[in-house]
Protein backbone atom coordinates (compact mmCIF):
# COMPACT_ATOMS: atom_id res chain seq x y z
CA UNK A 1 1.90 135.15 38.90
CA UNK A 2 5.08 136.35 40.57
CA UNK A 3 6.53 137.45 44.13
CA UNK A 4 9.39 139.53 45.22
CA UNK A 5 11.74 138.08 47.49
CA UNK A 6 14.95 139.36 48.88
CA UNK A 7 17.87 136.81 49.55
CA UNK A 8 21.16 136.95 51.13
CA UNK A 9 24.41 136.15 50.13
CA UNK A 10 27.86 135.83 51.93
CA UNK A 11 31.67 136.52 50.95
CA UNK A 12 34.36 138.04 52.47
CA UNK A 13 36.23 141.37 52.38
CA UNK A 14 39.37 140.67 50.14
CA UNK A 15 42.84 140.85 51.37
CA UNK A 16 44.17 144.52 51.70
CA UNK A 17 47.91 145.11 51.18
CA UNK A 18 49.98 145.32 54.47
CA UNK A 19 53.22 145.84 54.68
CA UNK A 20 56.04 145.79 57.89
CA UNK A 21 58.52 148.00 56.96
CA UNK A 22 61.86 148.12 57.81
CA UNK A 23 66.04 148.36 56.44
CA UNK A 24 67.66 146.67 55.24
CA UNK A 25 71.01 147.26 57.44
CA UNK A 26 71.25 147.88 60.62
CA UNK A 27 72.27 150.99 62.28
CA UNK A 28 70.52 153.91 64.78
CA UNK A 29 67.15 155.29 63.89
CA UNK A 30 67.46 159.53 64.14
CA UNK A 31 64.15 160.06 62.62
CA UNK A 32 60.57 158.59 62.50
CA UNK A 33 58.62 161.14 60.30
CA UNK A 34 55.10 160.06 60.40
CA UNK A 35 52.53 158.95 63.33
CA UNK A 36 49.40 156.23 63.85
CA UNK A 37 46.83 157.18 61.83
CA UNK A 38 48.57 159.72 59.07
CA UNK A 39 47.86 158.73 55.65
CA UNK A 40 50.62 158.92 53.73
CA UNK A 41 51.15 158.95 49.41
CA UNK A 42 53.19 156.30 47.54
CA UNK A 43 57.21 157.46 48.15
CA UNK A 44 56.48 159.25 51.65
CA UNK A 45 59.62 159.22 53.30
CA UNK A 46 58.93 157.03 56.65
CA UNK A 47 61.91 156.82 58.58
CA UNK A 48 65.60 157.73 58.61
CA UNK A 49 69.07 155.49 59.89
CA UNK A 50 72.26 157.61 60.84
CA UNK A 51 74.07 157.94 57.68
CA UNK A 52 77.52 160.36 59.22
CA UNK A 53 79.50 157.33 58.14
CA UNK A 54 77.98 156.68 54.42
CA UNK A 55 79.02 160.42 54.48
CA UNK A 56 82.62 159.88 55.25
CA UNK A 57 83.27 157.19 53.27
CA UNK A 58 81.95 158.68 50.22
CA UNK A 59 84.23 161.82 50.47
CA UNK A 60 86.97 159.56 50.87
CA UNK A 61 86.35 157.86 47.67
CA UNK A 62 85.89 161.00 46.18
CA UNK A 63 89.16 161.92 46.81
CA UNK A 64 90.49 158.77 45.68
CA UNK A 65 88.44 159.67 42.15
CA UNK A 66 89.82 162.58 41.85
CA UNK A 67 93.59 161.02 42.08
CA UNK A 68 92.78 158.47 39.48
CA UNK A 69 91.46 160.82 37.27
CA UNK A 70 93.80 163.31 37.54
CA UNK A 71 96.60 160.18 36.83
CA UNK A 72 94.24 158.83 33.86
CA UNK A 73 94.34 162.27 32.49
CA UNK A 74 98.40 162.21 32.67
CA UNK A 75 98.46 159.09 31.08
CA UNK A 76 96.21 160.22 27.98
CA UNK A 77 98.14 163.55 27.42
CA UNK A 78 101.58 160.96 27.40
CA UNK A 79 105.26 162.78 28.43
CA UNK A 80 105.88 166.43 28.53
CA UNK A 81 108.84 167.92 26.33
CA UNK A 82 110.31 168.75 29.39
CA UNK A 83 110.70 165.18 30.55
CA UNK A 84 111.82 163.95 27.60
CA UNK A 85 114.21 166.58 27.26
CA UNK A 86 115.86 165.94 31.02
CA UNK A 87 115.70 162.24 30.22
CA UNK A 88 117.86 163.07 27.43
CA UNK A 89 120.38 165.39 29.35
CA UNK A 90 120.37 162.79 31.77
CA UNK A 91 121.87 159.97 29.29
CA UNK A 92 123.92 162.49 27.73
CA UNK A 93 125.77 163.27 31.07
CA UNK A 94 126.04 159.11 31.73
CA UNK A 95 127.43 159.02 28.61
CA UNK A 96 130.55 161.19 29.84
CA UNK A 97 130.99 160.27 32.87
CA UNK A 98 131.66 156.54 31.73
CA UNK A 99 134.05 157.92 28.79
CA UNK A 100 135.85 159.70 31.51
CA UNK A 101 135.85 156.39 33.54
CA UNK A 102 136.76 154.52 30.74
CA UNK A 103 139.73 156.78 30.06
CA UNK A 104 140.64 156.70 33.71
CA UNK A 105 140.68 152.59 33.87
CA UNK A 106 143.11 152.75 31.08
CA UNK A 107 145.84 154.87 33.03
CA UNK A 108 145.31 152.62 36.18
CA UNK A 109 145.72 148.87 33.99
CA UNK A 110 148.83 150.47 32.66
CA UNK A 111 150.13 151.79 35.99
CA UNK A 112 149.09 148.31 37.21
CA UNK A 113 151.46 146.75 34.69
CA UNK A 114 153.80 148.92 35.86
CA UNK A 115 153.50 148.24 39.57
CA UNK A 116 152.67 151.58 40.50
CA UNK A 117 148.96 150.56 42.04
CA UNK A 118 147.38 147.65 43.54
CA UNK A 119 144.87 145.22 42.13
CA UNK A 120 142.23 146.24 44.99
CA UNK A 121 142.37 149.85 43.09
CA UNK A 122 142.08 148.73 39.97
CA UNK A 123 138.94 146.51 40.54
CA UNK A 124 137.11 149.75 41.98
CA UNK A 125 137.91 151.54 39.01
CA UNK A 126 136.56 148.27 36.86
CA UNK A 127 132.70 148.24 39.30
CA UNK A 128 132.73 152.23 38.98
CA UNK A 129 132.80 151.54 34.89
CA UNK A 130 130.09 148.47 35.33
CA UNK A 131 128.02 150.78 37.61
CA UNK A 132 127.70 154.08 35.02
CA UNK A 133 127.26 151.43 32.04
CA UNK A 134 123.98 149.94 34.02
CA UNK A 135 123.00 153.59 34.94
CA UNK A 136 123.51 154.76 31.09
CA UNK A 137 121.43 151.78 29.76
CA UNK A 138 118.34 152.82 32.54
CA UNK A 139 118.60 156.29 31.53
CA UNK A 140 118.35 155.09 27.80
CA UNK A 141 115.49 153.05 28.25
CA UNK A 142 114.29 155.88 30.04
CA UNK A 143 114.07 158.02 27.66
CA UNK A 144 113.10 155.73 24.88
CA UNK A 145 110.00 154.75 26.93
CA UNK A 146 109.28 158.91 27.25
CA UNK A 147 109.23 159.19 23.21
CA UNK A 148 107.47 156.87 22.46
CA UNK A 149 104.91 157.94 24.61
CA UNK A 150 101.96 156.04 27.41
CA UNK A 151 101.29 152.58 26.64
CA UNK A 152 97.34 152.05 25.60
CA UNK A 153 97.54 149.35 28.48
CA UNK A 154 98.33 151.56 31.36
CA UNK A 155 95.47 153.50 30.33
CA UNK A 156 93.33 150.55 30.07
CA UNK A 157 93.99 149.93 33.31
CA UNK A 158 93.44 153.38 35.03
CA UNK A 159 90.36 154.02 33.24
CA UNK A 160 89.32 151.02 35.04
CA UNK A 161 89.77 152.30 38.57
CA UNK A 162 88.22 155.23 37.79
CA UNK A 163 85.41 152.88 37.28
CA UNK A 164 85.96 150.94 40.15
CA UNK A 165 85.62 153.85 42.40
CA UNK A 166 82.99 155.17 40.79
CA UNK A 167 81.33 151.93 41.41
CA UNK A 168 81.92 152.24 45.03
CA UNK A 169 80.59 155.53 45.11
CA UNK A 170 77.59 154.17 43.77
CA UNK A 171 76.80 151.58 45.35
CA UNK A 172 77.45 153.84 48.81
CA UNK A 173 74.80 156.37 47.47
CA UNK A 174 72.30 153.26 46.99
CA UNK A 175 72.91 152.66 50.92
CA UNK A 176 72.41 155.90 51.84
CA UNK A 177 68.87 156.13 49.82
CA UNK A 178 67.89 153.58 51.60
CA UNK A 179 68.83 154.61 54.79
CA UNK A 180 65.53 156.04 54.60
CA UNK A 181 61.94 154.36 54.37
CA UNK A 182 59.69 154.99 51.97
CA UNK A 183 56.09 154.01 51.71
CA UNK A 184 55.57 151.24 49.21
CA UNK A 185 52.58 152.38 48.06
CA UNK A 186 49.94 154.68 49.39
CA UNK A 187 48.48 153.90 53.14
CA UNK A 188 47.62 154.56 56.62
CA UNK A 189 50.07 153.80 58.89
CA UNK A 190 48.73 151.63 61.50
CA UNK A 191 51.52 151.46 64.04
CA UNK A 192 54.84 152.76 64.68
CA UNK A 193 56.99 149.90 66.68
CA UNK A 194 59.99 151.77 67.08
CA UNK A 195 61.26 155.35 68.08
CA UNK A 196 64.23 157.63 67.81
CA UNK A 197 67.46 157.02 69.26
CA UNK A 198 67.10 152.86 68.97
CA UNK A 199 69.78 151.24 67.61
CA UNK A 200 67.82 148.68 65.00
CA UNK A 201 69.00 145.19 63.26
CA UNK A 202 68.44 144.71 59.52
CA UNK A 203 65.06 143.62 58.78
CA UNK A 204 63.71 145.09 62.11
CA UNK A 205 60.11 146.52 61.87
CA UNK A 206 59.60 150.06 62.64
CA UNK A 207 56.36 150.73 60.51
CA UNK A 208 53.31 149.11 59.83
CA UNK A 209 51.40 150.21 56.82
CA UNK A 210 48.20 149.40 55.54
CA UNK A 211 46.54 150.40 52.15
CA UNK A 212 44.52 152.91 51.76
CA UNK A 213 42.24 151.94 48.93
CA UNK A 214 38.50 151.03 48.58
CA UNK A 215 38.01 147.64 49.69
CA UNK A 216 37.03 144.69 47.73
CA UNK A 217 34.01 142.23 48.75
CA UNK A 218 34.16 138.78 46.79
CA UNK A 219 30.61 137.35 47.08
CA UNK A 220 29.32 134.35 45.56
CA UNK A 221 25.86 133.72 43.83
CA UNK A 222 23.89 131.51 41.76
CA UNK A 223 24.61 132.02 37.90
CA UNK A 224 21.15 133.45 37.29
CA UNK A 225 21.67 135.85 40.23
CA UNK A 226 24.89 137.02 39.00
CA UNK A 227 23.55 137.69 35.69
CA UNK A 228 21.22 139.98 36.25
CA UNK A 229 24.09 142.86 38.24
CA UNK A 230 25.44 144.79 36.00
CA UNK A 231 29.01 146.66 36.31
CA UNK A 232 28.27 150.38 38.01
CA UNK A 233 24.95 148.50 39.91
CA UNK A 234 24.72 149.59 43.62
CA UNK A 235 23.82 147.71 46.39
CA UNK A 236 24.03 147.36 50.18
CA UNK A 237 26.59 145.61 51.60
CA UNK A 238 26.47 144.38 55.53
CA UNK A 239 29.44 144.56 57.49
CA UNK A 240 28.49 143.10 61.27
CA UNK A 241 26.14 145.71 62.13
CA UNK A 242 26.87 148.33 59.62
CA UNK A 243 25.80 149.01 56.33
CA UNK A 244 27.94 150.56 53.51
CA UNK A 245 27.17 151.35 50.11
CA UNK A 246 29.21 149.54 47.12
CA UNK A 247 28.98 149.18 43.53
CA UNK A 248 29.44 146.55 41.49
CA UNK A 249 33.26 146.32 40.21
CA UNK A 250 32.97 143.09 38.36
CA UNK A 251 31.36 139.75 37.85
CA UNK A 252 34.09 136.78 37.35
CA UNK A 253 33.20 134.60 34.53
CA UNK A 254 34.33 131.13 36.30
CA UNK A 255 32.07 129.28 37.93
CA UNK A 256 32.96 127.55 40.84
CA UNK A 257 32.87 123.12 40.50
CA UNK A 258 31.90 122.87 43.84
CA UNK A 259 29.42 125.53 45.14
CA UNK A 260 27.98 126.53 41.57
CA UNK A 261 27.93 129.96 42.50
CA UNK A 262 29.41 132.65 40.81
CA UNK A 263 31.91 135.52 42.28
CA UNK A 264 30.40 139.04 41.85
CA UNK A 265 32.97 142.04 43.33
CA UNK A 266 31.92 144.86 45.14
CA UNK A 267 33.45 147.71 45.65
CA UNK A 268 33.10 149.42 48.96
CA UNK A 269 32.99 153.30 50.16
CA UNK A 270 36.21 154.56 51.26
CA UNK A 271 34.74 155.55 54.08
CA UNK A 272 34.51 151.38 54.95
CA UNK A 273 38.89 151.14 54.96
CA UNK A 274 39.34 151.63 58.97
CA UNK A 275 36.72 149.77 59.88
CA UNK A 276 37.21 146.19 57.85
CA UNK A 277 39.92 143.07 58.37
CA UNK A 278 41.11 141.33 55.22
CA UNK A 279 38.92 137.93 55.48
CA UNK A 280 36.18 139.56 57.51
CA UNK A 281 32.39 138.44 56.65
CA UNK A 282 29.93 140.91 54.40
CA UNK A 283 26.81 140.33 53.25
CA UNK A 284 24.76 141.56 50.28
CA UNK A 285 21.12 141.27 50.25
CA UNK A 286 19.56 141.13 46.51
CA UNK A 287 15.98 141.83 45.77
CA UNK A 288 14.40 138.76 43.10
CA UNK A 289 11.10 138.64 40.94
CA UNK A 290 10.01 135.03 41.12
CA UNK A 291 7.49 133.93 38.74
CA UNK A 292 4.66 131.30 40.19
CA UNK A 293 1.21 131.14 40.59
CA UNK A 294 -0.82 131.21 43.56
CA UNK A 295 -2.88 133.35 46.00
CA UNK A 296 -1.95 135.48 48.83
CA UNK A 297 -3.74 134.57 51.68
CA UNK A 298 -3.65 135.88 55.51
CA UNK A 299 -1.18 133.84 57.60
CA UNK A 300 -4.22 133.35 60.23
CA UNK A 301 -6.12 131.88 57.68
CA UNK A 302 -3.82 128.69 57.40
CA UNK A 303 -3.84 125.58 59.68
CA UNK A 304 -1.69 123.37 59.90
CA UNK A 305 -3.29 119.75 58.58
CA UNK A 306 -2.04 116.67 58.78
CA UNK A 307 1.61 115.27 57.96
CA UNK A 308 2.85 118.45 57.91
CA UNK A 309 0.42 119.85 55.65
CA UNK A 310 -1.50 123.20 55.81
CA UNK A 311 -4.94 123.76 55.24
CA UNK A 312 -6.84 126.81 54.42
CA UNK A 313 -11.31 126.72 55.38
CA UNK A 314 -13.45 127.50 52.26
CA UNK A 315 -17.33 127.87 52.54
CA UNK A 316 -19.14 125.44 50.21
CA UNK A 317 -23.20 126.02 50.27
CA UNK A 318 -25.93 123.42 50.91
CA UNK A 319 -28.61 124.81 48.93
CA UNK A 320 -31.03 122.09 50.29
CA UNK A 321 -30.34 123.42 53.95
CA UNK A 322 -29.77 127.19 53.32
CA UNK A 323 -26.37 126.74 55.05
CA UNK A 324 -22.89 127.01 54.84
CA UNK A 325 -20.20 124.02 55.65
CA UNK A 326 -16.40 124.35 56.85
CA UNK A 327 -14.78 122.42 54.15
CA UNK A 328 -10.69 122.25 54.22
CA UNK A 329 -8.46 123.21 51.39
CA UNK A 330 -4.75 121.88 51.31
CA UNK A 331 -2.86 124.16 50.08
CA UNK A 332 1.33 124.34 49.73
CA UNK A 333 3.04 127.48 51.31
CA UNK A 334 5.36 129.24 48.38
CA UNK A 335 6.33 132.10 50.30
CA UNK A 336 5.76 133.97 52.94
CA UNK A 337 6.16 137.53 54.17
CA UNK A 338 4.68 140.05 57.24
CA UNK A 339 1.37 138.43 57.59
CA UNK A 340 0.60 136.78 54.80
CA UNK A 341 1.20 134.02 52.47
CA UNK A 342 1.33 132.55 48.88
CA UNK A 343 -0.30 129.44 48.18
CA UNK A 344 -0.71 127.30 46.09
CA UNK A 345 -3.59 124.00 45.88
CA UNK A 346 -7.05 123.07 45.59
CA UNK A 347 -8.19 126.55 46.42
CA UNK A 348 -10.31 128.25 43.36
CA UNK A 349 -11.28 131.26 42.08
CA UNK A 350 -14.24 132.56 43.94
CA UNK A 351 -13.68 130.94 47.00
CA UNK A 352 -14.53 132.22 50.39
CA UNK A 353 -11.62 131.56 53.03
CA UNK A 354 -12.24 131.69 56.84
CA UNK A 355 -9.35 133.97 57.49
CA UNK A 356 -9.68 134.49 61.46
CA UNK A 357 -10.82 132.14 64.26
CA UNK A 358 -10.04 128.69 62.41
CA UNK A 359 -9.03 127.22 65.87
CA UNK A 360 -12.43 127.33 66.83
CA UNK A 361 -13.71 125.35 64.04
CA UNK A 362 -13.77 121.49 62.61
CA UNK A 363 -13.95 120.46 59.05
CA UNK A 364 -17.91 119.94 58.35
CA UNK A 365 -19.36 122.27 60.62
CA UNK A 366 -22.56 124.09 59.70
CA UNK A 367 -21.54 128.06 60.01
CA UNK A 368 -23.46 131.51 58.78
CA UNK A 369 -21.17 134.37 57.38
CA UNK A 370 -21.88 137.42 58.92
């Protein structure tokens, strides 16, 4: 009522991750830390660019951070006493001097009036006077600007290069992480394309890494084949001429328009990783109860009848003549495995099949069982 059958069906290994990696700035490689083969964890440093200069110029901006603070902290604690109190001394002392010049172009107009000095000498004592009242009004301002202390813009404004640099210092750190490779994600590195000492270009390749995780196999089946796997099943899986054990990771729910079939994914032994190719060919051979009826026969008991057809020789008795006669069956081949078959016809219950020898007989011939 049934046979057991085992079919094959074909996918392909799923794509792998692979990545070329590289910097992204140019500059000379000093270090290449890892070698074909070595398996490495996600954030394994790789490879490392000459970085002396990123050094340099972040000390430099240091310093320059360190002025700007130490100016931004001037500006917030505003004028000393001290300067106030020289930028005070300082008008006072303006003050005199152009009283004393003031008191001095008075005796020279009169003398002037007088004829006792000439107009050249007079002028210079008129720009001296102009000169201390400029002087006096700068010193003023001076001081007025000290008491009333640091503007909020001009520390605005500092606190703002601070920033800046610190920006700059920033974004030079960022360059100098990655001056140095790090795996993406966890691998094998399948081929180092560079070594120490070469001066690179941005973008250049100097690692190759490939995943190292168990490998996918996307297979498709027939809807009532896919059914019956369950997540966690195990089955054989054929790569070329190996054969690697994988379990069943999931079955997709879409069926495809054009095939009909049904992706079920496998997931392969670890141990499968260095010896499959993204897109490479695997097979999966599943084992399926068909339900028919029919009757095994032996392969040599078939002949093949007319039009393609196959026969099968059944004994019918002539009672009248004590004998037996070579009477042909046709029968319809369901399946077939080693050396038998299952058939299916106008064979019955009880009947006696010729199962050897059938060359050497003719439908109607008079024969005696043994």
């Amino acid at each position: 009522d049934s046979y057991d059958t085992t079919r094959a069906y074909t996918g392909a290994i799923a794509a792998l991750r692979s990545s070329d990696l590289g910097f992204e700035r140019g500059g000379e490689l000093v270090a290449v830390l890892v070698k074909e083969g070595d398996r490495v964890a996600a954030g394994t440093p790789l490879a490392q660019l000459d970085i002396s200069n990123l050094q340099t110029q972040r000390q430099q901006l240091e310093a320059d951070q360190a002025r700007a603070r130490a100016v931004l902290s001037e500006l917030e604690a505003g004028p000393r006493v001290e300067d106030i109190a020289a930028a005070a001394a300082t008008v006072r002392q303006l003050e005199q001097e152009l009283a004393l010049q003031s008191t001095q172009r008075s005796r020279r107009e009169f003398l002037y009036e007088r004829g006792a000095v000439s107009r050249e000498e007079l002028d210079e004592f008129a720009y001296g006077q102009g000169a201390l009242q400029a002087q006096l009004d700068q010193a003023r301002s001076r001081l007025e600007e000290l008491q009333n202390g640091t503007r909020q813009e001009q520390i605005l404004a500092q606190r703002a290069v601070v920033q800046q640099l610190e920006a700059a210092i920033a974004d030079v750190d960022v360059t100098i992480r990655k001056s140095t490779v790090r795996s993406p994600f966890a691998g094998v590195v399948a081929d180092r394309q560079v070594d120490e000492g070469t001066v690179i270009g941005a973008g250049q390749s100097v690692v190759r890494l490939v995943e190292d995780a168990a490998p996918e196999a996307r297979i498709g089946m027939p809807v009532s084949v896919a059914n019956q796997l369950q997540v966690g099943d195990t089955q054989q899986v054929q790569l070329d001429s190996e054969t690697f054990t994988a379990t069943v990771a999931a079955v997709l729910p879409e069926v495809d328009a054009d095939t009909r079939t049904q992706v079920v994914v496998f997931q392969l032994d670890q141990a499968a990783v260095p010896r499959i190719n993204p897109g490479q060919t695997v097979r999966v051979e599943i084992a399926e109860t068909v339900p028919t009826e029919g009757a095994w026969v032996p392969i040599s008991a078939l002949t093949q009848d007319l039009r393609g057809l196959w026969s099968a020789y059944v004994l019918t008795s002539d009672e009248a003549e004590s004998a037996y006669t070579v009477q042909p069956q046709s029968v319809e081949i369901l399946h077939q495995e080693n050396d038998r078959a299952l058939v299916r016809g106008t064979l019955q219950p009880g009947d006696h099949i010729i199962v050897d020898g059938v060359h050497r007989l003719v439908p109607g011939q008079q024969v005696s069982p043994l």
